[in-house]
Structures are given as C-alpha cells and as structure tokens.
Protein backbone atom coordinates (compact mmCIF):
# COMPACT_ATOMS: atom_id res chain seq x y z
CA UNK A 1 17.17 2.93 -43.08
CA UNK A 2 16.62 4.97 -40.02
CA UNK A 3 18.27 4.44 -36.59
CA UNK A 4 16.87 5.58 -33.58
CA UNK A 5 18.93 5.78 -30.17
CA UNK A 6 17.23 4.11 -27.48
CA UNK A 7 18.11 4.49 -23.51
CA UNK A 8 17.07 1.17 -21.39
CA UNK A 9 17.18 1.71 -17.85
CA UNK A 10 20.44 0.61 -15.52
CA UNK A 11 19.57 -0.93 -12.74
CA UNK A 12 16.83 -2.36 -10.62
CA UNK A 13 14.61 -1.92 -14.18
CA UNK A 14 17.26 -3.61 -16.33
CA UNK A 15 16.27 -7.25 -16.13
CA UNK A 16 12.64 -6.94 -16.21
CA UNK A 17 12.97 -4.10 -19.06
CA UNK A 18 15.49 -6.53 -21.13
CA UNK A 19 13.24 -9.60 -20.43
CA UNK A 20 10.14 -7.39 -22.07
CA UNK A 21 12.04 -6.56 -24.95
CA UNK A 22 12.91 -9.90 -25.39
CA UNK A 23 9.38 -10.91 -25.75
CA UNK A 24 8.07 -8.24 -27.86
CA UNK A 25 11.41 -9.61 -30.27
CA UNK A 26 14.47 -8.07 -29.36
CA UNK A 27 17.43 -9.82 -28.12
CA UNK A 28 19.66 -7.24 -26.29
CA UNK A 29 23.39 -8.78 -25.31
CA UNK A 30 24.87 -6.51 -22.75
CA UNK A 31 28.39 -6.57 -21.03
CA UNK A 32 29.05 -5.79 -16.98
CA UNK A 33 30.43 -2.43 -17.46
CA UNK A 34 29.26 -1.70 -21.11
CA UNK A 35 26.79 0.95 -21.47
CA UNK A 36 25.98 0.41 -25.25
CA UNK A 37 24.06 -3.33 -25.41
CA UNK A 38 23.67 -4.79 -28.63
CA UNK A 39 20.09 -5.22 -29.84
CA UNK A 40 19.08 -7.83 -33.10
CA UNK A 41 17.74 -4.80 -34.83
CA UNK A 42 19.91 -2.53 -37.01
CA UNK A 43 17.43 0.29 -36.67
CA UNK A 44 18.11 0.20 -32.81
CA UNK A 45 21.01 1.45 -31.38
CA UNK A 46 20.68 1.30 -27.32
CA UNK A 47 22.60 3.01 -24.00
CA UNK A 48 22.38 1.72 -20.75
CA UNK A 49 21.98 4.60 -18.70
CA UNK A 50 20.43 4.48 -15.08
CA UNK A 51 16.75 5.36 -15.47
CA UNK A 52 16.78 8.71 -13.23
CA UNK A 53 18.68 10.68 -16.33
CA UNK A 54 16.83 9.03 -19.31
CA UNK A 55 13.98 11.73 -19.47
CA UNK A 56 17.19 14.74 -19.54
CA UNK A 57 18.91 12.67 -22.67
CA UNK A 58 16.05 12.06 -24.53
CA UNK A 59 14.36 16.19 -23.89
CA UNK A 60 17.92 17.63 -25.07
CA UNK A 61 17.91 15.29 -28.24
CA UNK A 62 20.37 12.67 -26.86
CA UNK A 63 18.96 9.91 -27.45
CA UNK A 64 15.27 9.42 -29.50
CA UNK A 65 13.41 7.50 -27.35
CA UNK A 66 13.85 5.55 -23.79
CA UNK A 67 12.13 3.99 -21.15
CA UNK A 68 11.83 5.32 -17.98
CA UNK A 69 9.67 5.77 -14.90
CA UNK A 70 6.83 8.15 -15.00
CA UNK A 71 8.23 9.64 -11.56
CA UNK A 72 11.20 10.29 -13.09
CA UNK A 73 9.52 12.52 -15.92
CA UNK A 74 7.80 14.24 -13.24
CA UNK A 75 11.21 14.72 -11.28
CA UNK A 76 13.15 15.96 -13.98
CA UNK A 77 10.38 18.14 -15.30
CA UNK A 78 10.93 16.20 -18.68
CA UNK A 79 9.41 18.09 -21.91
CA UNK A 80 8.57 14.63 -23.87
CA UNK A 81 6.16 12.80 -25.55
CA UNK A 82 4.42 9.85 -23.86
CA UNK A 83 4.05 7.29 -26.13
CA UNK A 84 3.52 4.61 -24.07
CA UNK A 85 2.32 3.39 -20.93
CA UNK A 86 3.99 -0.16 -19.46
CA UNK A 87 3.13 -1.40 -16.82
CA UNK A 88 5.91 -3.64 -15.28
CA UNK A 89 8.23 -2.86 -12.40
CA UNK A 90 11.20 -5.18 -11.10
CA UNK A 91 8.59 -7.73 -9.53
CA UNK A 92 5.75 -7.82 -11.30
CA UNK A 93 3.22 -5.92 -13.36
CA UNK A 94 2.04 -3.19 -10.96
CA UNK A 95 2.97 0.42 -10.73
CA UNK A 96 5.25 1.45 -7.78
CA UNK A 97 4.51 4.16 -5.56
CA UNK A 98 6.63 6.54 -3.81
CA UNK A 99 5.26 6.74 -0.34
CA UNK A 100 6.03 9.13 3.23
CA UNK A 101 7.21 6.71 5.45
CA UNK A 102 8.08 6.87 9.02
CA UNK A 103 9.28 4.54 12.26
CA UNK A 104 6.57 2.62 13.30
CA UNK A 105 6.46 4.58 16.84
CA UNK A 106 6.67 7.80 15.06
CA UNK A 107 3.64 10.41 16.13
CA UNK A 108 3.45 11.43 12.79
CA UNK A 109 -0.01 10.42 11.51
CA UNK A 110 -0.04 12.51 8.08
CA UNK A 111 1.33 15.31 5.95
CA UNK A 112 0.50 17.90 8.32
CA UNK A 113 2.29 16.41 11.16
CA UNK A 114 5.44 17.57 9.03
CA UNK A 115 5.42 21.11 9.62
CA UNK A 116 9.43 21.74 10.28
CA UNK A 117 10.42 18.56 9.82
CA UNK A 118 13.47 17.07 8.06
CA UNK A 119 12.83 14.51 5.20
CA UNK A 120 15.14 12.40 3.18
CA UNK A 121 14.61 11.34 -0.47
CA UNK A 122 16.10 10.56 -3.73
CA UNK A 123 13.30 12.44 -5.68
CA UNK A 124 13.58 15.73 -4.11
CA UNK A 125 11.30 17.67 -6.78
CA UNK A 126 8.45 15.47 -6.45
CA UNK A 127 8.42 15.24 -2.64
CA UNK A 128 8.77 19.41 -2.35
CA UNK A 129 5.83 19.67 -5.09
CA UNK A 130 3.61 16.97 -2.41
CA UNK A 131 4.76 19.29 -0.04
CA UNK A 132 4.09 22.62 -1.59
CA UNK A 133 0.89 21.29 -2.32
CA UNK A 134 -0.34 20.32 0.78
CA UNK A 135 0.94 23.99 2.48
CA UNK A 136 3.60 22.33 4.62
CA UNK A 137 7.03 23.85 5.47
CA UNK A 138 9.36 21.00 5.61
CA UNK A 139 13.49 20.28 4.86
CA UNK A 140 13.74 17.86 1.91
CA UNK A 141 17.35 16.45 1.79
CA UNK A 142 18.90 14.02 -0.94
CA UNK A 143 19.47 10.76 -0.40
CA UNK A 144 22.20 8.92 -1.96
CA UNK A 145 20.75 5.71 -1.05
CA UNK A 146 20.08 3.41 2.36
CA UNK A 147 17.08 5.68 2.65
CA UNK A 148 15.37 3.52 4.92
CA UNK A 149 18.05 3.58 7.51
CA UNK A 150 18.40 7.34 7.95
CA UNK A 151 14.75 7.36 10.53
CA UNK A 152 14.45 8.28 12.99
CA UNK A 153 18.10 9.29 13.97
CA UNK A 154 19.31 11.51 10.86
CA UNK A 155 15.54 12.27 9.83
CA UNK A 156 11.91 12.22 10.94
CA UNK A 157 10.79 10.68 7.89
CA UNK A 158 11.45 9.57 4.21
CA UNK A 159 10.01 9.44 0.58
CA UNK A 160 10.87 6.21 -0.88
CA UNK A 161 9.87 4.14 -3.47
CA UNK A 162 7.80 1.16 -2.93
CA UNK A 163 6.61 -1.77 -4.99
CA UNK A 164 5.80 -4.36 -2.20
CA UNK A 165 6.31 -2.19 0.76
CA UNK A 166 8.36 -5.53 2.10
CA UNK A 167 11.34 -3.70 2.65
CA UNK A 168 10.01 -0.89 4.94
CA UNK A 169 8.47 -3.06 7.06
CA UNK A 170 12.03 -5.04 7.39
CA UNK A 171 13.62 -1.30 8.57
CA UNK A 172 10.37 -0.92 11.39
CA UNK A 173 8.67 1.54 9.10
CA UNK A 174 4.87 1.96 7.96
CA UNK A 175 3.60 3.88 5.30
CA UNK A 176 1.66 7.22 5.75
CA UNK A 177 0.89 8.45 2.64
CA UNK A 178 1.45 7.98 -1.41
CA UNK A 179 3.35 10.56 -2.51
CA UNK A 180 3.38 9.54 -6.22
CA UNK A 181 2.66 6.04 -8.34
CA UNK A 182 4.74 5.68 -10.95
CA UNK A 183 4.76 3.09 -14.40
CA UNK A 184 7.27 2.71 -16.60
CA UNK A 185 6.70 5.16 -20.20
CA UNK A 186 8.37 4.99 -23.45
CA UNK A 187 9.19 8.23 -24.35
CA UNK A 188 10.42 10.11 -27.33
CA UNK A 189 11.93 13.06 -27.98
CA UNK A 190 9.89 15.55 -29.48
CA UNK A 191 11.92 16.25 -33.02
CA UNK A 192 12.55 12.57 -33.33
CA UNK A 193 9.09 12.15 -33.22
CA UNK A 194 8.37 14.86 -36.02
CA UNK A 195 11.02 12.57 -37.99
CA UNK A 196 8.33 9.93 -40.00
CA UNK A 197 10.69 7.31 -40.11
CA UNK A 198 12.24 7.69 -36.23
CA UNK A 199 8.26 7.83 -35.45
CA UNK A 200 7.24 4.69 -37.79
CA UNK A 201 9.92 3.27 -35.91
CA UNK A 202 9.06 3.84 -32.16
CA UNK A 203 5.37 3.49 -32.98
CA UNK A 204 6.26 -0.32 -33.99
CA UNK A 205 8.28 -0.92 -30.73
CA UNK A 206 5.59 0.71 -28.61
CA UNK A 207 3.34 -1.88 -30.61
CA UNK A 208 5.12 -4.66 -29.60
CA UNK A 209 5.91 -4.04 -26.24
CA UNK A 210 2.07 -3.73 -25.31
CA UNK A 211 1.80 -6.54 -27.18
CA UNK A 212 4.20 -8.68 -24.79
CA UNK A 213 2.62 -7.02 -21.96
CA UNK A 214 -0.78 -8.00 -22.68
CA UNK A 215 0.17 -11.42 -23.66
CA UNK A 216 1.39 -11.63 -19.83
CA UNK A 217 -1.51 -12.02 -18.45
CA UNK A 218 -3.66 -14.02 -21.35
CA UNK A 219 -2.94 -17.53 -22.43
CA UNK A 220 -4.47 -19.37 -25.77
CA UNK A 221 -7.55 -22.20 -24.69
CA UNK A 222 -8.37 -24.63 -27.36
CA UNK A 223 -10.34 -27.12 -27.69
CA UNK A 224 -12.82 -30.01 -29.61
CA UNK A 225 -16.34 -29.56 -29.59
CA UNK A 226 -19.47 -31.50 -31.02
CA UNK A 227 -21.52 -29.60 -33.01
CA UNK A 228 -24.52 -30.17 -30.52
CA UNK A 229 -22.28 -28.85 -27.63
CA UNK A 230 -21.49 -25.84 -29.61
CA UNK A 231 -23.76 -23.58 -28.18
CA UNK A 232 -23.15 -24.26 -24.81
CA UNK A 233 -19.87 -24.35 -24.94
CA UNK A 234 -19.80 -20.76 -26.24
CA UNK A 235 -21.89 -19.02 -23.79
CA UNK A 236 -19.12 -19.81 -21.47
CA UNK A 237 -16.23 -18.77 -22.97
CA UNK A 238 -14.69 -15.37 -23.36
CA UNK A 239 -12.70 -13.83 -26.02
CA UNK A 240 -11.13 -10.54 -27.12
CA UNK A 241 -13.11 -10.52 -30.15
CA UNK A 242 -15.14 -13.57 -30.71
CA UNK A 243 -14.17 -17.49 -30.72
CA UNK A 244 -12.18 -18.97 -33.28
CA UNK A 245 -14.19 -21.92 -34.56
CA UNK A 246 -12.98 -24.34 -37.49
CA UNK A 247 -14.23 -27.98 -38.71
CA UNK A 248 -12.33 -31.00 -37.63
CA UNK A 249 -11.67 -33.93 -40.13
CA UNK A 250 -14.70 -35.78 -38.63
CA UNK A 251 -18.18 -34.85 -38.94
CA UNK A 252 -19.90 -33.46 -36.24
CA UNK A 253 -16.99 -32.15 -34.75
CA UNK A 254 -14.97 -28.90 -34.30
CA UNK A 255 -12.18 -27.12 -32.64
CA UNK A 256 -12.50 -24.15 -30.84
CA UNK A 257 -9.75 -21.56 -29.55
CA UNK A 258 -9.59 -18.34 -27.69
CA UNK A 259 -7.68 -15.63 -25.86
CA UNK A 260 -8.69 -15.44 -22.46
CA UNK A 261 -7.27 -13.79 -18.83
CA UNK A 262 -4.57 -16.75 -17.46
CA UNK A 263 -6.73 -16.49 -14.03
CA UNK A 264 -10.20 -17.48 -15.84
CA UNK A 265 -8.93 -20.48 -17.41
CA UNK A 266 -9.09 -22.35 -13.58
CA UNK A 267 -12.62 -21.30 -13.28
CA UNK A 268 -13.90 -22.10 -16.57
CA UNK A 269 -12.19 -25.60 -17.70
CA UNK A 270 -14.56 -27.12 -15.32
CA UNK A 271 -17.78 -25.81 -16.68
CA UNK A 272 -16.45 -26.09 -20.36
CA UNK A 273 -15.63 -29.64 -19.97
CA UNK A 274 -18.60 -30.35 -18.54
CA UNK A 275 -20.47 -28.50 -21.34
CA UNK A 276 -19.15 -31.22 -23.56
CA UNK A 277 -15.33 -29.76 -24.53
CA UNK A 278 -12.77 -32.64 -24.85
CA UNK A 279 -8.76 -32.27 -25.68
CA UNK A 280 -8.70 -28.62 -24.31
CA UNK A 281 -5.05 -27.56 -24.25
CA UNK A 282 -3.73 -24.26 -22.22
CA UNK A 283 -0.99 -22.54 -24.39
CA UNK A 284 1.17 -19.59 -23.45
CA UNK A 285 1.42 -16.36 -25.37
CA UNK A 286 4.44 -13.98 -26.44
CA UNK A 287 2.33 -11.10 -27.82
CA UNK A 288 -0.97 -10.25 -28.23
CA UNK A 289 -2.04 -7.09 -30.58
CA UNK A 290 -5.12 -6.26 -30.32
C-alpha cells in the first residue's frame, strides 16, 4: 500500500475544502489546534497547513500533493504539477480575484495613476510582477492582515483578495483593476508524481473531487413516459450523454432519467409535463464522472 501526504488548506478554505472532500468520499475529523486531521483512507495521510505555504511543502518534497490557490503557486513561484483545477472558494463555486483597490474618493483611476505610490498586500510577488508589467514604479509593502483598513491613511492603495467584493465596499473602497483570479489546484510534487502508485493514487482523488464538483451544479430528473409521448418528451430534455430509458411493468409505458444543469430543471418541468411526463422526481447528486 502506498501513502501519500496530503496538505488541506487552514483557514478561510478549510470548511469548503473539507466539505468537498467529504463528497467526493472522504471523511476528514480534525481537532482545534491539530494540524494532522484524520482522513477514512489509509492511503491518505493529511496536514493542515494554511494554504499560502502548501505550494513550498509540496515543491521541496514535504508533502505529495495539496490543495491550494492558484495565486499562491504564482506567489511562491511553486515548481509543481497541476493536476487539477477546482473551482470552489469559501462562498461558492467561482474563482476569486485579487484586485487594486482604493478609497472611493481616491483620484486614482488605474495602474498608471500609481507611479510612486505606496501599496499594501499580502501577495507581494504577484502585485510587483502586475506592476513590473505594466512599467510602474511603485512601494509594495506586506500586509499582515486588516488590509482594507490601511487606505488612505498608511497607504494609497491595496491588493486584496476578493470573492464578492462585499467587504471593500463595507471599508468605502471600489475596485480598479484585477490583479490576478485565482481557483483552487491540486497539486503534486513532481517525484511523487513519477512514483506509479503515489500517482494512481492522486489521479483517483483528482477523479473524485471533479466528480463532487460537477455533481454541484447537476441534479438527476426522472420520470414516466407513454410510449406515444416518447418522442416528444426527448427533444426536450438534455443529457450528458443521452437519456436513460427503461420499460415499466405496464405496457405502453416507460421511465426516463437524466443528468441535467440544477438551473434547467425550472425551465423544463413545465414543457416536459406538458409533453406528456407524469411522476417526474428531482434527485440530488454526490458525484458525477463523466
């Protein structure tokens, strides 16, 4: 059996990163102050570790895979291998964007307006890379948090991350530009992933996260049909592939069932029970693999 080390993000990432792993089939139990949860899987061994310093541990070997914001890849100048791309953040499934941001009376209008000006941020790298490649001469400070406090009276501006934007406008502030968007990645290391077995096994966990975060947004319709509504009732309903259709116990009749985009289903129950569908049930899904 082969273990692989896995680094969850600590922090504003943790419950929405242990509720997705809990639907692609891991239960992860984790204490207050413990930084090594326990996962259902004895070929998982996980660390808590805040999400900034996940790319660093799993480049130098520490641990064989994580997950981890894109931006903080970028930040860290990580050397890893992508494996996948999930898209969930703390409130939702979107990507998050660091954005320049500045009081709402501010005269600065764009980038160039920063020409000697001081900015604060917790990702220093990628704001002086936006800078450098936009030819502006600006200071970039750390921030070690309350970065939407410090303008205008310690700074003229900020670079701060963003999924809703709702907190900027509660500290008077208004977006200028996008800096960076960010999703969350698994990642491996690069020798684990030359290791077949570590690989099998981070392959099948990138598997069935997508799967849970597909299954998000898509919900199982079924339904009974009469063989002379069949056709109708077909043209109007999607599917990944094609319709599952199987004969009932009665002649005539059928049942009919399908994976379909949870906001369609409102649009098209209507029309499909109109068509001549009867006992159509909504069901949620945990994963979907294509």
């Amino acid at each position: 059996m082969s273990t692989i080390v896995l680094g969850l993000p600590k922090g504003s990432l943790q419950e929405a990163t242990f509720l997705m792993m809990k639907k692609a089939g891991f239960n992860i139990k984790a204490g207050s102050r413990s930084y090594v949860p326990r996962v259902d899987d004895p070929e998982i061994e996980a660390r808590l570790i805040r999400a900034q310093e996940i790319s660093r541990y799993v480049e130098h070997g520490m641990l064989d895979a994580g997950m981890t914001g894109y931006d903080w890849i970028l930040e860290n100048e990580s050397d890893v291998v992508e494996v996948a791309d999930l898209i969930y953040a703390k409130q939702g499934l979107r990507p998050v964007r660091w954005v320049l941001a500045v009081p709402n009376d501010s005269p600065i209008k764009s980038v160039q307006d920063l020409e000697g000006k001081r900015i604060a941020t917790e990702a220093v790298g990628l704001t002086r890379r936006y800078l450098e490649q936009n030819k502006i001469n600006a200071e970039v400070e750390f921030s070690w948090g309350a970065t939407e406090v410090k303008a205008p009276e310690l700074v003229d501006a900020i670079v701060e991350i963003t999924e809703t934007g709702s907190s900027l406008r509660a500290n008077n502030l208004r977006i200028v530009e996008t800096v960076q968007e960010s999703t969350t990645k698994l990642i491996a290391n690069k020798a684990a992933w030359e290791d077949p077995k570590k690989r099998a096994k981070i392959e099948q966990l990138a598997m069935l996260l997508e799967g849970a975060l597909m299954a998000e947004t898509r919900v199982l319709i079924k339904m009974n049909v009469q063989d002379k509504d069949l056709p109708a009732v077909l043209g109007m309903l999607p599917a990944m592939h094609a319709p599952t259709i199987n004969r009932l116990n009665e002649e005539g009749w059928c049942s009919v069932e399908s994976v379909v985009e949870e906001p369609t289903v409102r649009e098209i129950i209507p029309g499909l029970k109109d068509a001549g569908a009867v006992d159509i049930i909504e069901i949620g899904l945990n994963k979907v693999v294509p």
